[in-house]
C-alpha atoms as a PDB file:
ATOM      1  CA  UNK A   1     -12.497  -9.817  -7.007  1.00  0.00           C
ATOM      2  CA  UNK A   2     -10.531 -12.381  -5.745  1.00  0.00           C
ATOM      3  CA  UNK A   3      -7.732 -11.580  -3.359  1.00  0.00           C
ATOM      4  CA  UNK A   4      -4.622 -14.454  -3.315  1.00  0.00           C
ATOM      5  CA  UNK A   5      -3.562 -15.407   0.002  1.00  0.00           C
ATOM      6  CA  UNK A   6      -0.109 -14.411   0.702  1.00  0.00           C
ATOM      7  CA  UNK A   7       2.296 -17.674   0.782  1.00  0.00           C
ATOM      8  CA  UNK A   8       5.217 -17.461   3.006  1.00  0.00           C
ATOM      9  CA  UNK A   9       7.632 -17.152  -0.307  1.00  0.00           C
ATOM     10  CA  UNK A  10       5.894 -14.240  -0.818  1.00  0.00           C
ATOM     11  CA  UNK A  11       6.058 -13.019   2.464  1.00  0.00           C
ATOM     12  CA  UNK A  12       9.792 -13.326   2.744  1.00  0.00           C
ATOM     13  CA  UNK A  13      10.466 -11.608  -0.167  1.00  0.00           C
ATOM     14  CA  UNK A  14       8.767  -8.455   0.939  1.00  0.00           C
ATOM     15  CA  UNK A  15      10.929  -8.748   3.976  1.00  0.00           C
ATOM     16  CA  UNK A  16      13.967  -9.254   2.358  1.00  0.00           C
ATOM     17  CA  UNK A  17      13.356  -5.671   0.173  1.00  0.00           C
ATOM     18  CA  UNK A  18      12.844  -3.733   3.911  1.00  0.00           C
ATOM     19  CA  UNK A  19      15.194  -2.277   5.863  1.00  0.00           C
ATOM     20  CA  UNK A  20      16.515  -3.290   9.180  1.00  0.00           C
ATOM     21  CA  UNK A  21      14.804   0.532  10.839  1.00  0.00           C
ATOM     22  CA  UNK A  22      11.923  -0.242   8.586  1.00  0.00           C
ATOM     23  CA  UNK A  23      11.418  -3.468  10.144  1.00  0.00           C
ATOM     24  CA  UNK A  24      12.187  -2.140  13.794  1.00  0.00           C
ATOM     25  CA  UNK A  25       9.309   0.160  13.162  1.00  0.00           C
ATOM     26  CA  UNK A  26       7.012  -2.400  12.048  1.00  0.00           C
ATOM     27  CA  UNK A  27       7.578  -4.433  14.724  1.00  0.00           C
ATOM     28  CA  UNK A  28       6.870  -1.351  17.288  1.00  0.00           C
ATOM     29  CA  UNK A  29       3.372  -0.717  16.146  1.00  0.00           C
ATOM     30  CA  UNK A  30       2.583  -4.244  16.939  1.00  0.00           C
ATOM     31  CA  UNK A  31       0.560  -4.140  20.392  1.00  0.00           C
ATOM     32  CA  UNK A  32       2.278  -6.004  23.317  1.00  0.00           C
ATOM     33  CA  UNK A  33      -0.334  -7.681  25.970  1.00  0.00           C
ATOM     34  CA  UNK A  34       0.556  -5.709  29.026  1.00  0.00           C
ATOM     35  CA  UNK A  35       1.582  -8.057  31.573  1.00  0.00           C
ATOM     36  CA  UNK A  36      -0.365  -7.027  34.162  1.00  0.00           C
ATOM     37  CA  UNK A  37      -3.132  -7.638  33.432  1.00  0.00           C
ATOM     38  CA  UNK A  38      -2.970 -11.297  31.633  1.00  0.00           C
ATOM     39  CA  UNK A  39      -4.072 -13.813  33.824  1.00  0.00           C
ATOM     40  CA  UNK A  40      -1.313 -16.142  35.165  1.00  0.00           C
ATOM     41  CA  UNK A  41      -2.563 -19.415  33.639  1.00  0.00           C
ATOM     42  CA  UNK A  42       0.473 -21.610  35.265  1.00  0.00           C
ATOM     43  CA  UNK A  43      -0.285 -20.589  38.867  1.00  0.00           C
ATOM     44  CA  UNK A  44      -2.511 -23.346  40.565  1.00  0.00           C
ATOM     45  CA  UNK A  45      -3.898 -22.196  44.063  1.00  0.00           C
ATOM     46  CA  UNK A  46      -3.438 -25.123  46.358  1.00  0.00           C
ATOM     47  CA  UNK A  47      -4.422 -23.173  49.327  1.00  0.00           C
ATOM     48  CA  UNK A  48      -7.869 -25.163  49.871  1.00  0.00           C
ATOM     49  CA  UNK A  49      -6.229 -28.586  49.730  1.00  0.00           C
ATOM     50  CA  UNK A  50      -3.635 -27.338  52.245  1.00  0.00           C
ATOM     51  CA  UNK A  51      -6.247 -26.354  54.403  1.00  0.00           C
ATOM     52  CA  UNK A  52      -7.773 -29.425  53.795  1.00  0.00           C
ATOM     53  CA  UNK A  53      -4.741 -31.971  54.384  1.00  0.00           C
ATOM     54  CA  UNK A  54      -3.972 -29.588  57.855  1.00  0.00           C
ATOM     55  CA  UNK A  55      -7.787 -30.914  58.858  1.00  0.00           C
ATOM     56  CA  UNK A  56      -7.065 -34.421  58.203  1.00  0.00           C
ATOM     57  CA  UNK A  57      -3.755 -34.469  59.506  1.00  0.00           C
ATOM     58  CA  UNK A  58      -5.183 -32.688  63.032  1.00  0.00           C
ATOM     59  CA  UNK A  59      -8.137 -35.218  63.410  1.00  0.00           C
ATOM     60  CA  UNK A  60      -5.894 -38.274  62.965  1.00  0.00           C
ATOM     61  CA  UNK A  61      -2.878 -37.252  64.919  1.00  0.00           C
ATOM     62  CA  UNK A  62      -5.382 -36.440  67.635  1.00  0.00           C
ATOM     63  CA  UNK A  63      -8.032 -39.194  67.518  1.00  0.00           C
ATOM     64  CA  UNK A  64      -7.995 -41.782  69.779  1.00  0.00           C
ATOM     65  CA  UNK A  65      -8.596 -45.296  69.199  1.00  0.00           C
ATOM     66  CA  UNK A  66     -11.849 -47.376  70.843  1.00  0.00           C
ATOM     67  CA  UNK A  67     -10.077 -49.303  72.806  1.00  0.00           C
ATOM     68  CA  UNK A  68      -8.516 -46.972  75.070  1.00  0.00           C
ATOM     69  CA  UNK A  69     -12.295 -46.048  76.343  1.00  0.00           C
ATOM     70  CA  UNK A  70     -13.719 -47.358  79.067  1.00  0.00           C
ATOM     71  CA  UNK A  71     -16.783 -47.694  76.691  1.00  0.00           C
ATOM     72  CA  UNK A  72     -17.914 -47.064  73.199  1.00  0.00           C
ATOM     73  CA  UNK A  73     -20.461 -44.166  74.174  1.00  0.00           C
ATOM     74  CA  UNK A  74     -17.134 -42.621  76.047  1.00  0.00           C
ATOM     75  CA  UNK A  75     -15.625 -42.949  72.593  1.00  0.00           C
ATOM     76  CA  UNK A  76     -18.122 -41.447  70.870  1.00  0.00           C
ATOM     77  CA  UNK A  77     -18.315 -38.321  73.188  1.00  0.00           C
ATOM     78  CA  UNK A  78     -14.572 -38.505  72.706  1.00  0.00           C
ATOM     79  CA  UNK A  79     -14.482 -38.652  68.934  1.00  0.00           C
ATOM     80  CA  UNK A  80     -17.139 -36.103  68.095  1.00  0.00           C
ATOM     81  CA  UNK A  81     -15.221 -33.058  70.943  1.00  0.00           C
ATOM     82  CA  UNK A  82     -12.369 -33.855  68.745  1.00  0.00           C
ATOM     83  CA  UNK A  83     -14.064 -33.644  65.758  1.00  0.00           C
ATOM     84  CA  UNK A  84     -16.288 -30.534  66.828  1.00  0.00           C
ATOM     85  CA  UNK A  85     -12.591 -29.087  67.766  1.00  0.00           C
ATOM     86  CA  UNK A  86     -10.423 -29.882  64.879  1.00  0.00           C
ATOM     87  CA  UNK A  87     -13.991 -28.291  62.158  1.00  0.00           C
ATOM     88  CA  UNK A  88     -13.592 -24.806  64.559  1.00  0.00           C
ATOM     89  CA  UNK A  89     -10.184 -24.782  63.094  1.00  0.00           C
ATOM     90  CA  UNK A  90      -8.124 -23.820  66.813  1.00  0.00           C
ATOM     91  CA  UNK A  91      -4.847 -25.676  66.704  1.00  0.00           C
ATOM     92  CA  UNK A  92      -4.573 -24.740  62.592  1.00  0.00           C
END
């Protein structure tokens, strides 16, 4: 019981006998993935590392340097409001 794999010769001659309707019908019973519902695999969400960059860029733009305190425990204080600020996510 052996059962011969098609070969595309073969294949296009049994298109060649059908007609063009018989073909249109063929090709209409074939399912068609419904659109909705396939997942869009080209769509990268960049949403977190926008978020992200909008941290950074906050912090740095408002940081201030150690030498523009009076001391480095000033700083410190200085730094970590800032940083305390910028995490609660107010000026984003």
């Amino acid at each position: 019981m052996s059962h011969a794999e098609p070969t595309l010769r073969d294949i296009a001659s049994a298109l060649a006998m059908l007609k063009p309707e018989q073909i249109a019908s063929i090709m209409a019973k074939i399912p068609k993935p419904n659109r909705a519902y396939v997942p869009k695999v080209y769509h990268i969400d960049y949403s977190e590392r926008i978020k992200r960059l909008a941290i950074n860029n906050l912090y740095f733009s408002s940081a201030s340097q150690p030498h523009m305190h009076p001391s480095f425990e000033d700083y410190a204080e200085h730094d970590e409001a800032i940083r305390q600020q910028v995490l609660s996510g107010v000026d984003l």
